[in-house]
Protein backbone atom coordinates (compact mmCIF):
# COMPACT_ATOMS: atom_id res chain seq x y z
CA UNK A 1 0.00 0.00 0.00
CA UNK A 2 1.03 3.42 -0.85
CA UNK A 3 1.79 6.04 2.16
CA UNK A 4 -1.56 7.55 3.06
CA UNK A 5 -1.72 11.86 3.15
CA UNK A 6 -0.62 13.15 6.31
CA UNK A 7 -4.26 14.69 7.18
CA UNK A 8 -5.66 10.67 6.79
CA UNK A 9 -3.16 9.52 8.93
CA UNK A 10 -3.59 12.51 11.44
CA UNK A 11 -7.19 11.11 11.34
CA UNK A 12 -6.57 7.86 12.27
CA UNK A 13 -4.26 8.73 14.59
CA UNK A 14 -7.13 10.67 16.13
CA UNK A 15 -9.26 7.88 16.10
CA UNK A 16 -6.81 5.38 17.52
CA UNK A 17 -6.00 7.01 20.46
CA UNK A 18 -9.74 6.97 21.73
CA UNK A 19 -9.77 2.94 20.87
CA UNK A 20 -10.06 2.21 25.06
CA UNK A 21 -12.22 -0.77 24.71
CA UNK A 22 -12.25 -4.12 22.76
CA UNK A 23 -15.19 -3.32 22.12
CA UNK A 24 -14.88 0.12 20.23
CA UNK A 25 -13.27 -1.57 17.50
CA UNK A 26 -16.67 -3.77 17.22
CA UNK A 27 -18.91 -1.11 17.28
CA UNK A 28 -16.98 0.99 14.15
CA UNK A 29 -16.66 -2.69 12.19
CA UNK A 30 -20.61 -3.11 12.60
CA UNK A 31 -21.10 0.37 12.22
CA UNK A 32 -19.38 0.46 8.92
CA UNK A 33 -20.01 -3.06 7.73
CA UNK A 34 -16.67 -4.41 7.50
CA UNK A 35 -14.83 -7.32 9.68
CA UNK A 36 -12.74 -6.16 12.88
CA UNK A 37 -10.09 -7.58 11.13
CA UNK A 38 -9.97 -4.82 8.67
CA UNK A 39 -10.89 -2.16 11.60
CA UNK A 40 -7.10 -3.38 12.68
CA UNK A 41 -5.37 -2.75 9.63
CA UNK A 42 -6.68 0.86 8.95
CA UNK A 43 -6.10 1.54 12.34
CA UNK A 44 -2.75 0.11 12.20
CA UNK A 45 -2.03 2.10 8.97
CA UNK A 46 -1.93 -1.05 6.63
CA UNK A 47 -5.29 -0.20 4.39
CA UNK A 48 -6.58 2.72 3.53
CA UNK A 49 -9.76 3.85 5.37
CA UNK A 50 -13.48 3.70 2.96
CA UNK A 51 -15.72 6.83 4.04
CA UNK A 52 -18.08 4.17 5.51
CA UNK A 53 -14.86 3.57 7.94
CA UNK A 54 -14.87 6.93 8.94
CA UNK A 55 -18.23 7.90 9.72
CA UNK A 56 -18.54 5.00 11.81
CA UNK A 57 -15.20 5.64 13.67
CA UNK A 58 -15.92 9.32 14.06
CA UNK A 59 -18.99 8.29 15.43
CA UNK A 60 -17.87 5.58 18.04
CA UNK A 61 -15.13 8.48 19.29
CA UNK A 62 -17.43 11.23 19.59
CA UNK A 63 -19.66 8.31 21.77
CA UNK A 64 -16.69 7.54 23.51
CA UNK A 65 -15.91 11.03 24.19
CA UNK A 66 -19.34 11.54 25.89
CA UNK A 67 -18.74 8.98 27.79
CA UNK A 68 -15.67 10.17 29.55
CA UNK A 69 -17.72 14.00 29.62
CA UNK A 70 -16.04 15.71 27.05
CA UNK A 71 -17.96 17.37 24.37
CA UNK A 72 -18.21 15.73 20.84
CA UNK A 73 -14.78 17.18 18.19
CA UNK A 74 -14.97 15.06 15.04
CA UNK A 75 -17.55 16.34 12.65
CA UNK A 76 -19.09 13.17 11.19
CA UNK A 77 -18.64 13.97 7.08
């Protein structure tokens, strides 16, 4: 795979630092119909994310940030 752009991986990045739970994973693969498996290897940089991914992902970490009491900062696209 090709090197993604620096403001897709800034994304991720984002996104995988509010992965707490096994379960968060879960919830963006059903979310965005794809197998945890591939949840992994966006997360761990080694596919490139589909928009489905990243609605669902910006979705679980805004969730997650409620959660914890913090207000909501990815704007789902």
């Amino acid at each position: 795979m090709t090197s993604l752009p620096a403001e897709l991986e800034a994304k991720i990045d984002q996104i995988n630092s509010w992965m707490f739970r096994a379960g968060s994973q879960n919830r963006i693969a059903k979310r965005a119909g794809v197998s945890a498996a591939q949840v992994s290897m966006v997360l761990n940089k080694k596919k490139a994310p589909s928009p489905e991914f990243l609605k669902a992902a910006e979705q679980v970490v805004n969730e997650i940030r409620v959660e914890f009491g913090c207000e909501p900062m990815m704007k789902v696209s």
